[in-house]
Protein backbone atom coordinates (compact mmCIF):
# COMPACT_ATOMS: atom_id res chain seq x y z
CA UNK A 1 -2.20 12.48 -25.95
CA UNK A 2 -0.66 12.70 -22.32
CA UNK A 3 -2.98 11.18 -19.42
CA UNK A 4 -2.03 11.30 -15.75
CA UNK A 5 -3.62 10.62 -12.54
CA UNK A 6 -3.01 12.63 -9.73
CA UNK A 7 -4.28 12.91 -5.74
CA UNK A 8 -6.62 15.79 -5.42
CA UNK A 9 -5.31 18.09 -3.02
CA UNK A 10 -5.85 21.86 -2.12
CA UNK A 11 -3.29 23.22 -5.02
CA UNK A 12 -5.23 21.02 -7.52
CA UNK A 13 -8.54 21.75 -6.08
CA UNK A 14 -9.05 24.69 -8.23
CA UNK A 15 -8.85 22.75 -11.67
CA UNK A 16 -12.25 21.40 -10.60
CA UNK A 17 -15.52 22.39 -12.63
CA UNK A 18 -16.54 25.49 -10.50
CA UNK A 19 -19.94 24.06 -9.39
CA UNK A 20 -18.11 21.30 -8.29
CA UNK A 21 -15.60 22.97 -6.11
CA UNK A 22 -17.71 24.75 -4.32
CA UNK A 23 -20.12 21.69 -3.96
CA UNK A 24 -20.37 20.52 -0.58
CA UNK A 25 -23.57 18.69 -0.81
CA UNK A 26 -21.56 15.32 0.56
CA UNK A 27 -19.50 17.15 2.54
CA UNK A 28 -21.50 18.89 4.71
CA UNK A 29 -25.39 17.45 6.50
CA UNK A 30 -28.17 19.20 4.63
CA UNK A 31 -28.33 21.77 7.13
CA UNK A 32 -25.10 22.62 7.29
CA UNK A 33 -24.74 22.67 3.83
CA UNK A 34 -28.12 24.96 3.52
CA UNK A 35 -26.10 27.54 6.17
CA UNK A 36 -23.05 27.47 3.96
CA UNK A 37 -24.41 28.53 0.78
CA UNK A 38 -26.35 31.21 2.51
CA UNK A 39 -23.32 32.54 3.91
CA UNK A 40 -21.46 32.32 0.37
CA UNK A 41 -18.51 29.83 2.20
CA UNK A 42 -18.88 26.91 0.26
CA UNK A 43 -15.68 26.72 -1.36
CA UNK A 44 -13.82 27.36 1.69
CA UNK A 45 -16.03 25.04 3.24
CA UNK A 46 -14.92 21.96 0.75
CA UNK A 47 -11.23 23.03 1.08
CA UNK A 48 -11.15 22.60 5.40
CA UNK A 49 -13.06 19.48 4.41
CA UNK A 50 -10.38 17.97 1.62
CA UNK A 51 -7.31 19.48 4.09
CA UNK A 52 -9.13 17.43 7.23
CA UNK A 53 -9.42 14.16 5.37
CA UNK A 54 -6.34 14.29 3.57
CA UNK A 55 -4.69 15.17 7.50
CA UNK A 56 -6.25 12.01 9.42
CA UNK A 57 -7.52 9.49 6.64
CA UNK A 58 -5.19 10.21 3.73
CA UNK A 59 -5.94 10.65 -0.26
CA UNK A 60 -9.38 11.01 -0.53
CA UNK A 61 -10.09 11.84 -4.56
CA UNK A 62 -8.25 12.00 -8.39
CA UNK A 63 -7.86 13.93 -10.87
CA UNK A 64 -7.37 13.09 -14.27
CA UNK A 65 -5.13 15.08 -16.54
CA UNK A 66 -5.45 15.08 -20.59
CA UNK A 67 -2.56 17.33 -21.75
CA UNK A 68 -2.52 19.15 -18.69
CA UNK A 69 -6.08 20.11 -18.76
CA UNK A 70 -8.37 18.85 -15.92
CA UNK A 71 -10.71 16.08 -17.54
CA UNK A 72 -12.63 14.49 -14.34
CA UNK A 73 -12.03 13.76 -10.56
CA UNK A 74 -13.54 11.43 -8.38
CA UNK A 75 -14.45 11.99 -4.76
CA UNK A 76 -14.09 8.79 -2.16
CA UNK A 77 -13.60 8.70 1.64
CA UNK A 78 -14.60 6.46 4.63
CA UNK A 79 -18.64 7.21 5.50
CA UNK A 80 -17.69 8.89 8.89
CA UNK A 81 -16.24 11.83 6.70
CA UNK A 82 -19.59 12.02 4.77
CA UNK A 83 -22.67 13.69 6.52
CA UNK A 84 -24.49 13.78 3.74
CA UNK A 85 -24.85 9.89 3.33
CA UNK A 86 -26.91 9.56 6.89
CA UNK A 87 -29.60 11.82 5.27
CA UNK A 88 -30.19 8.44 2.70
CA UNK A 89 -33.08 6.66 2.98
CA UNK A 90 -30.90 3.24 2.50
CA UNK A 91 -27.93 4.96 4.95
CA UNK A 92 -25.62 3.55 6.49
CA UNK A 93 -22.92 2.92 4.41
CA UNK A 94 -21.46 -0.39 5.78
CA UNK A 95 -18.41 0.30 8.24
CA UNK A 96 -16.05 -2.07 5.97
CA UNK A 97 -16.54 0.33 3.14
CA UNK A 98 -15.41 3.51 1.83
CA UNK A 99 -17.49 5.66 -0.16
CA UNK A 100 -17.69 6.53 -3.59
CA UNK A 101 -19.03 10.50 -3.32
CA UNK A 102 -19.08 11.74 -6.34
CA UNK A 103 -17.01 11.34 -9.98
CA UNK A 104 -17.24 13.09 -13.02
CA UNK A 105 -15.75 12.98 -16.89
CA UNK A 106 -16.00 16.77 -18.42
CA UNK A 107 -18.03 17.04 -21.46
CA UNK A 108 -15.29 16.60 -24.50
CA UNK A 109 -13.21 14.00 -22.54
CA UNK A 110 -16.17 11.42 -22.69
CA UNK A 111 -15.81 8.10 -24.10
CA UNK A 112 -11.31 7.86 -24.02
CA UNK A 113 -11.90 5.26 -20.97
CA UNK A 114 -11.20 8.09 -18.47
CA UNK A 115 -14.10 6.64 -16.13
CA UNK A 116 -12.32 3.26 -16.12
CA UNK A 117 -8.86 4.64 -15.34
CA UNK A 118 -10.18 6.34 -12.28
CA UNK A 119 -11.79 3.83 -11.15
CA UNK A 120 -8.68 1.22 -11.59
CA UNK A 121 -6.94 3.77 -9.36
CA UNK A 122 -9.32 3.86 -6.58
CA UNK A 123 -9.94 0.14 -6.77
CA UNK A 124 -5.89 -0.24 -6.33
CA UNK A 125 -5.75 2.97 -3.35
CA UNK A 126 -8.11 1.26 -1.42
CA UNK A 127 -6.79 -2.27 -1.78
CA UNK A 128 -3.47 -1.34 -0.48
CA UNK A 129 -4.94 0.50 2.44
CA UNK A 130 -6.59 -2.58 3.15
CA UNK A 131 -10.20 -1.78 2.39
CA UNK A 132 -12.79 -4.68 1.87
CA UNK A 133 -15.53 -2.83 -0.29
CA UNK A 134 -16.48 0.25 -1.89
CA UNK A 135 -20.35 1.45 -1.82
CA UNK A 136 -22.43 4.07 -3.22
CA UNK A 137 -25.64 6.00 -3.57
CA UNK A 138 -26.91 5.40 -6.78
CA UNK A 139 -29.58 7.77 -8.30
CA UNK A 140 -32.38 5.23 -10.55
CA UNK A 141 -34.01 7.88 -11.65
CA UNK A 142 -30.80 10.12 -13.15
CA UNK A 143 -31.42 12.20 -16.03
CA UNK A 144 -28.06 14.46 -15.81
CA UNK A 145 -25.16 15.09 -14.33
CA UNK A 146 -25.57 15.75 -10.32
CA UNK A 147 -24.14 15.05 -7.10
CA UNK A 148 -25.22 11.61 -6.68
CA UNK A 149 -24.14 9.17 -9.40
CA UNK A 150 -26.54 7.19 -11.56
CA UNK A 151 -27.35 3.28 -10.31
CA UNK A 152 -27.50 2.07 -13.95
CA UNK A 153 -23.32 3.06 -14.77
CA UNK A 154 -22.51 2.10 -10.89
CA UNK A 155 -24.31 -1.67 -12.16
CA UNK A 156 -22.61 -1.39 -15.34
CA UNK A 157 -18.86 -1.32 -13.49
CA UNK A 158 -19.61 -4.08 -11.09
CA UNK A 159 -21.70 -2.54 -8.59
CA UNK A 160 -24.43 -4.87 -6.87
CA UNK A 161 -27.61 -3.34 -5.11
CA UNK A 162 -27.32 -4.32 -1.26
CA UNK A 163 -30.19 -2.48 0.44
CA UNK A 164 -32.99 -1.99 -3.06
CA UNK A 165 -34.90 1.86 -3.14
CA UNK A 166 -36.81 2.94 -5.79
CA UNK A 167 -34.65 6.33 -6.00
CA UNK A 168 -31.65 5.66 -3.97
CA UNK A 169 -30.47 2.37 -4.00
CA UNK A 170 -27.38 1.55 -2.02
CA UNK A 171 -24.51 -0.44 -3.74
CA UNK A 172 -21.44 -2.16 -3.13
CA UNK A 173 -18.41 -3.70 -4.89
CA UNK A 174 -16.49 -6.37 -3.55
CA UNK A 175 -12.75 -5.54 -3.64
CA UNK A 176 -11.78 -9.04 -2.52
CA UNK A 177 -14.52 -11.48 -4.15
CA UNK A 178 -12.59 -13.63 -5.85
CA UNK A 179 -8.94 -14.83 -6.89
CA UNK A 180 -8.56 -13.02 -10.18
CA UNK A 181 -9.13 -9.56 -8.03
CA UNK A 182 -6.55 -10.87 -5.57
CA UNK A 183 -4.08 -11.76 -8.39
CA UNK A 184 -4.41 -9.34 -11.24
CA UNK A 185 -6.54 -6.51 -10.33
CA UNK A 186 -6.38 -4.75 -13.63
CA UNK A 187 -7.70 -7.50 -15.56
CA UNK A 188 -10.63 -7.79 -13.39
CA UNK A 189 -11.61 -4.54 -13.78
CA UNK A 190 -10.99 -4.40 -16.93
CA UNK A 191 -13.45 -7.11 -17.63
CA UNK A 192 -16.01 -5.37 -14.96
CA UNK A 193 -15.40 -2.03 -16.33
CA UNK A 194 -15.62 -3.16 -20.61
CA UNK A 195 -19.23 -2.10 -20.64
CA UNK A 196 -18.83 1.55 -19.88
CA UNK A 197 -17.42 1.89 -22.96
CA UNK A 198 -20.24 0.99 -24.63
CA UNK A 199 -22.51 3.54 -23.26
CA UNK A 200 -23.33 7.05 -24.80
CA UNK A 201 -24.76 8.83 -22.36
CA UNK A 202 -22.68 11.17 -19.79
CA UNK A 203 -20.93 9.12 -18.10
CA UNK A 204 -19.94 11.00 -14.32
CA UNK A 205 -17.63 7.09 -14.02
């Protein structure tokens, strides 16, 4: 079975689930995002959002190839490129951190370690860039796949809670903790990550 990881960019855009392609519930502020879909522009709506990030921050998702079919992506930039995030009742993301949008494993490709490859290769991205931290929304009360990613799997891969909500939690992981992440990223993750295997449920990680 042949597994690659790739940057998402506009010519790989379209291998994306269809409701998540034309998704722009991050990328846009509710309002914005309201007039979009009204207008039927969505998609071209998250395509001037990837090209703008891509053009002034740099790689900003991955997609995950099993035998050349599209398996999951995950979605990740700095919280100035996310509108959506002020509209969070435990908003602001910290400046030191980049967000962790969105992320998703299509149904079939579940339970190969997908979720913990992808996040390996954001972990490693954003430690050569130089970040300090990623955070996320987390969703405690999750009950299927959407747009914001459950709390419990963003826990179970190392996540801690840094600002507590009773629906949206806000949580962080520490790219730079301790000596093992400095010196062997991989293994550290691995031994965050070892629990995701474990679970049953969709897993969007």
């Amino acid at each position: 079975m042949g597994r690659r990881l790739v940057p998402l960019t506009l010519d790989n855009l379209p291998d994306l689930p269809r409701r998540c392609r034309s998704c722009v519930f991050w990328e846009l502020d509710p309002v914005s995002g309201e007039a979009a879909i009204k207008a039927g522009r969505p998609e071209l709506e998250k395509e001037a959002w990837i090209s703008a990030v891509l053009l002034e921050w740099g790689s900003c998702g991955r997609v995950v190839y099993v035998d050349d079919v599209a398996a999951g992506f995950v979605l990740y930039a700095p919280p100035a490129y996310v509108p959506r995030a002020m509209a969070f009742p435990t908003s602001p993301v910290s400046p030191d951190a980049v967000q962790l949008m969105t992320s998703l494993i299509v149904p079939g490709f579940q339970g190969q370690g997908l979720g913990r490859v992808m996040v390996q290769t954001v972990a490693k991205d954003l430690l050569r860039r130089g970040v300090r931290a990623i955070e996320a929304f987390g969703d405690a009360r999750w009950k299927e796949p959407a747009c914001v990613l459950p709390a419990d799997h963003l826990l179970a891969v190392g996540f801690k809670t840094v600002r507590p909500h009773p629906m949206y939690p806000r949580l962080r992981l520490e790219l730079r903790t301790t000596l093992s992440w400095k010196e062997d990223v991989e293994l550290a993750l691995d031994r965050l990550l070892g629990a995701v295997q474990k679970e049953p449920a969709l897993r969007p990680l």
